[in-house]
Protein backbone atom coordinates (compact mmCIF):
# COMPACT_ATOMS: atom_id res chain seq x y z
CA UNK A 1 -117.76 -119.35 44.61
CA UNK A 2 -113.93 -119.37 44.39
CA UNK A 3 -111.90 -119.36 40.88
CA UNK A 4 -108.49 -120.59 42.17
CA UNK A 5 -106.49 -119.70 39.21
CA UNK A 6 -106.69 -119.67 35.52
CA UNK A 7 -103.11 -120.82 33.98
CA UNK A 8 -103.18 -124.03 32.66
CA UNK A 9 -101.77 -126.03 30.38
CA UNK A 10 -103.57 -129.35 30.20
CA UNK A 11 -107.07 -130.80 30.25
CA UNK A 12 -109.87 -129.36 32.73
CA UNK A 13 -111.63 -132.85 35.01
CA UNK A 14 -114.26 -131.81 37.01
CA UNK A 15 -115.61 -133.43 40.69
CA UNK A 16 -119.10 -133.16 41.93
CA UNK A 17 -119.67 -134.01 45.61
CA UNK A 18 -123.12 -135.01 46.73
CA UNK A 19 -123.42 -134.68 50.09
CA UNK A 20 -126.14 -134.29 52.82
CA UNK A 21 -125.64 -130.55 53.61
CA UNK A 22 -123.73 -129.77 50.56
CA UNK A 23 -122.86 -130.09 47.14
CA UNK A 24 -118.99 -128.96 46.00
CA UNK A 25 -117.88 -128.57 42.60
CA UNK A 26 -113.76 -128.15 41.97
CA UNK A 27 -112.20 -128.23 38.44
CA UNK A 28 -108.68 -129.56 38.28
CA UNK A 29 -106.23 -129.01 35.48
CA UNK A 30 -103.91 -132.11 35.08
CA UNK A 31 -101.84 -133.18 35.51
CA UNK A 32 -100.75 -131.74 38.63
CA UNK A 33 -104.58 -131.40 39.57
CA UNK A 34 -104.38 -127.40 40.51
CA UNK A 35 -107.54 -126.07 41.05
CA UNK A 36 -109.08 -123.51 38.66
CA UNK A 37 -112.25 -123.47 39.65
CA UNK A 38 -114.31 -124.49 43.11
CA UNK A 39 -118.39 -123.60 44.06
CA UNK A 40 -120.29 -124.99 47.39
CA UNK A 41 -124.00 -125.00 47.18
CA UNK A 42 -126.78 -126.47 49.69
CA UNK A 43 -127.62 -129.58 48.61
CA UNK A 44 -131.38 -129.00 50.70
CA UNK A 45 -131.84 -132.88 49.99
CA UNK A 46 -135.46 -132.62 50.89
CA UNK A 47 -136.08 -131.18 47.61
CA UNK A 48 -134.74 -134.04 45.30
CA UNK A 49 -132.51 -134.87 42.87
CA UNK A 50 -134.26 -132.80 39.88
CA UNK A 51 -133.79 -129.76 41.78
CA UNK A 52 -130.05 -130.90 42.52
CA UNK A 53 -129.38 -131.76 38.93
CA UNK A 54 -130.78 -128.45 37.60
CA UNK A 55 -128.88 -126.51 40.12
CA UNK A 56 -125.44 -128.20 38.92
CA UNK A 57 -126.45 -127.29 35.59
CA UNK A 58 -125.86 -124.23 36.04
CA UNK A 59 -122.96 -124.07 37.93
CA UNK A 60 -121.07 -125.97 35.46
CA UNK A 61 -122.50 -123.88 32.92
CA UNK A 62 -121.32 -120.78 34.34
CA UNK A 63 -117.63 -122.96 34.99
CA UNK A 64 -117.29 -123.86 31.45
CA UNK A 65 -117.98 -120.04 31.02
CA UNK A 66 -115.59 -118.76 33.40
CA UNK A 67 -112.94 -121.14 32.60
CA UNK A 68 -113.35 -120.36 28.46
CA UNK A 69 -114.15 -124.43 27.84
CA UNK A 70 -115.87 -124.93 24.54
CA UNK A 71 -116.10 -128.45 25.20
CA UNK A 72 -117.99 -130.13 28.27
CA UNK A 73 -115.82 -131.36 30.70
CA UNK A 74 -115.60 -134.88 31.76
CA UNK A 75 -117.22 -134.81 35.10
CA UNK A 76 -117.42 -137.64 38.19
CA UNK A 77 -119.85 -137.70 40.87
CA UNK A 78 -119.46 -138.91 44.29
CA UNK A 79 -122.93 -139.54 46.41
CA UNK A 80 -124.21 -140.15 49.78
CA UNK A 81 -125.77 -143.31 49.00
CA UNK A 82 -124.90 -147.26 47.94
CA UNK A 83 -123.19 -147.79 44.40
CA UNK A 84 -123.12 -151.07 43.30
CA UNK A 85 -120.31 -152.41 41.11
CA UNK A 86 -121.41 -150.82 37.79
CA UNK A 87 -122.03 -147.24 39.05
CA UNK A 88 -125.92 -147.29 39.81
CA UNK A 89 -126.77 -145.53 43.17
CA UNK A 90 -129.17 -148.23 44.51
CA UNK A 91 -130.38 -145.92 46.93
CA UNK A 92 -132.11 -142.76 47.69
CA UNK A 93 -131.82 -142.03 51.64
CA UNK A 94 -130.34 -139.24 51.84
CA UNK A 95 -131.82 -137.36 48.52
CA UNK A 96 -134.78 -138.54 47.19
CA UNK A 97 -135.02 -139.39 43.65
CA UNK A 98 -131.08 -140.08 43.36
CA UNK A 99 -131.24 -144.26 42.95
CA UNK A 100 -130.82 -144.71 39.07
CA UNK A 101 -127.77 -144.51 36.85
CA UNK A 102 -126.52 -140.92 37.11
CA UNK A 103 -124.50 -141.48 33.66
CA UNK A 104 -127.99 -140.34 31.85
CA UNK A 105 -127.03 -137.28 33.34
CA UNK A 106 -124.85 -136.51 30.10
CA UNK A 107 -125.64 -133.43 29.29
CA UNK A 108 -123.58 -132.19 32.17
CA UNK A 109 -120.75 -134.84 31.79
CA UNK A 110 -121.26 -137.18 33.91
CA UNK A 111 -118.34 -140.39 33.01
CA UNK A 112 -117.81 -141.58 36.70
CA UNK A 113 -120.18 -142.15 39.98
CA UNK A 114 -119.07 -143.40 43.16
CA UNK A 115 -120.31 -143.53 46.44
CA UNK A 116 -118.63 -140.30 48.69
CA UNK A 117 -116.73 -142.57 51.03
CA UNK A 118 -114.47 -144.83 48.38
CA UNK A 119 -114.04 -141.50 45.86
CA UNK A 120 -112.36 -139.69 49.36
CA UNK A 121 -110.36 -142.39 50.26
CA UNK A 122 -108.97 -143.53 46.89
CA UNK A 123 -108.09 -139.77 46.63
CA UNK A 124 -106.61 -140.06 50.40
CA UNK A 125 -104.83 -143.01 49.17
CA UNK A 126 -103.35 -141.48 45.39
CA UNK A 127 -102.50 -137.97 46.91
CA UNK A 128 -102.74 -137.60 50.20
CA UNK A 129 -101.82 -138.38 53.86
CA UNK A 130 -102.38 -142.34 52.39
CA UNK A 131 -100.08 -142.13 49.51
CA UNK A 132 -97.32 -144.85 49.62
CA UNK A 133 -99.39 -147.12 52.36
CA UNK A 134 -100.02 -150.56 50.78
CA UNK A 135 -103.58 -150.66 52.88
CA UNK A 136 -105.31 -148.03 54.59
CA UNK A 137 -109.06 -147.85 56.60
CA UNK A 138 -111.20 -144.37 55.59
CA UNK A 139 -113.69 -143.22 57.95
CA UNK A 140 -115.92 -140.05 57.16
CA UNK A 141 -117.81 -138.23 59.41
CA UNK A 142 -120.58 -135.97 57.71
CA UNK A 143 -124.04 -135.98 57.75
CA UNK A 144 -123.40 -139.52 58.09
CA UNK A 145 -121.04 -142.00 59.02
CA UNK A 146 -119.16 -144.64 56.59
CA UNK A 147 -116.01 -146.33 55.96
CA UNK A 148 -114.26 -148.01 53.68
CA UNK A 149 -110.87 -150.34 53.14
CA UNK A 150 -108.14 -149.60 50.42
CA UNK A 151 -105.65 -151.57 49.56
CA UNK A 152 -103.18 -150.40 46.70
CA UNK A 153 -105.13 -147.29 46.63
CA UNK A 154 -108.57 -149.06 45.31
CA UNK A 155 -111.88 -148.80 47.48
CA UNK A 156 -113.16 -152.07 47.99
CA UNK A 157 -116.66 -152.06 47.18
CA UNK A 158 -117.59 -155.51 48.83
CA UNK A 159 -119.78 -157.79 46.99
CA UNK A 160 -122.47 -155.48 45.66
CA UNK A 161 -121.32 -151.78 46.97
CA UNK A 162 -122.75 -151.99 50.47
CA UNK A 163 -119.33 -152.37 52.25
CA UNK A 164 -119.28 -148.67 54.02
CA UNK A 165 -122.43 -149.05 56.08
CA UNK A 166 -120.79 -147.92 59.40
CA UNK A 167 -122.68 -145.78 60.70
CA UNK A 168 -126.14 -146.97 60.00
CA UNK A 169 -125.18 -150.63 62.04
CA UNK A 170 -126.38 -151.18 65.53
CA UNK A 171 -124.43 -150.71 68.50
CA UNK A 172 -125.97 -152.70 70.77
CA UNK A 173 -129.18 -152.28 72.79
CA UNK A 174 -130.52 -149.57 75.11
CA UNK A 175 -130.84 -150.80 78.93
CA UNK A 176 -134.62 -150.33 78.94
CA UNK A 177 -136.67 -152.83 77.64
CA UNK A 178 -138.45 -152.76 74.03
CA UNK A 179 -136.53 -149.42 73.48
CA UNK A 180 -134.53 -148.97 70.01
CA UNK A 181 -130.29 -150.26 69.47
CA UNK A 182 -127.80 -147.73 70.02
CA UNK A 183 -127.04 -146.45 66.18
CA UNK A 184 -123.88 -144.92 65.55
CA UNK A 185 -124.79 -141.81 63.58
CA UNK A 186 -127.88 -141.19 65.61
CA UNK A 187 -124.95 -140.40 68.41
CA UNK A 188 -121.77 -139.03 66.68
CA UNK A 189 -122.36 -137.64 62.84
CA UNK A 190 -122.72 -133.77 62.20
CA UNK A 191 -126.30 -133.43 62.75
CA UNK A 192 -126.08 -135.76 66.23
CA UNK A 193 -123.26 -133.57 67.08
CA UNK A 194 -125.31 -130.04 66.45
CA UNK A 195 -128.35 -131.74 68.28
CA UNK A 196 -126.21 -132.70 71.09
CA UNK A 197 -125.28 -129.10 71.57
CA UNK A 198 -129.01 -127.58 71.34
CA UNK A 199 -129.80 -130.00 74.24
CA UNK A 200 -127.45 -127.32 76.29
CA UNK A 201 -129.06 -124.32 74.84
CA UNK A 202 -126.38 -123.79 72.54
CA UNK A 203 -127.02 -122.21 68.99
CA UNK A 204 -125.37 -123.83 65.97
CA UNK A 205 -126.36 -124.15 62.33
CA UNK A 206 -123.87 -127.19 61.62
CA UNK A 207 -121.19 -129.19 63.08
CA UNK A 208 -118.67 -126.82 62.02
CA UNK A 209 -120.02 -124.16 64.00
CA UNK A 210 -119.57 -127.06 66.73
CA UNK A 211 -116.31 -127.70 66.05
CA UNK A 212 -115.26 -124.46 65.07
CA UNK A 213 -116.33 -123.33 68.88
């Protein structure tokens, strides 16, 4: 748990990323979006979205305690799944139970949910090493593998969300006959990468152990 800093002068938003391995929450103070507050926790996906909801309960109980908020913050979420085009995660691959409209989450604030990709790229776009491009491609490498276009720093979603689905596409097929297509995270995301490694008798808990070496 970090607490970056406690001056500020304007409102407190607050991010939520879902991912595979784990879940981040930041708090921003606008408007020059300085962080106040930041927390990573396992996501352990396996165990399902009520555990994952309960568990961000309380870390943005104890942030609205830390920070002195007597009001809930306004709060968006960014997944590891499909959003279609009014904000309902249509699936539940990565963490079961997750498909559904996260807005009934409202008790902890939920206003916004996005899938992980077009959230980090629109940010990539607004503030970042994208800022001032008129179009940009977003790839992220994770626990999985998706993409996304931008152009005037907006994510575009495709025709019902589904327009990041990199990684899960076939590459083309193995030589030997009957055997399964080439898929792209099955070869280069952060758990291929750590299970590439084992195969040489390496130890490694994640990809950043990987990288990090």
């Amino acid at each position: 748990m970090s607490r970056a800093g406690s001056e500020r002068s304007g409102p407190i938003v607050v991010g939520v990323d879902i991912g595979g391995t784990k879940t981040a929450v930041v708090a921003v103070g606008l408007p020059d979006a300085h962080v106040v507050f930041r927390e990573v926790i396992r996501t352990q996906a396996a165990r399902g979205a009520n555990r994952l909801r309960g568990e961000r309960g309380t870390v943005l109980a104890r942030l609205r305690s830390e920070l002195g908020l007597r009001e809930r913050p306004r709060v968006g979420v960014s997944v590891p799944e499909l959003v279609d085009l009014d904000g309902v995660v249509t699936t539940d691959v990565v963490v079961p139970g997750l498909a559904g409209d996260l807005k009934d989450w409202a008790e902890l604030g939920v206003i916004r949910v996005e899938s992980d990709v077009r959230a980090a790229a629109c940010a990539e776009a607004r503030v970042s090493a994208g800022l001032g491009f008129p179009s940009l491609a977003y790839m992220s490498i994770g626990t999985g593998i998706s993409s996304t276009f931008v152009l005037n720093a907006v994510a575009w979603p495709g025709a019902h969300g589904a327009a990041i689905l990199l990684g899960s596409g076939s590459l083309g097929s193995r030589r030997s006959p009957g055997s399964r297509p080439y898929i792209l995270e099955e070869l280069a995301s952060g758990n291929a990468i750590v299970a590439a490694y084992q195969s040489l008798c390496g130890t490694a808990d994640g990809a950043r152990d990987v990288l990090d070496l």
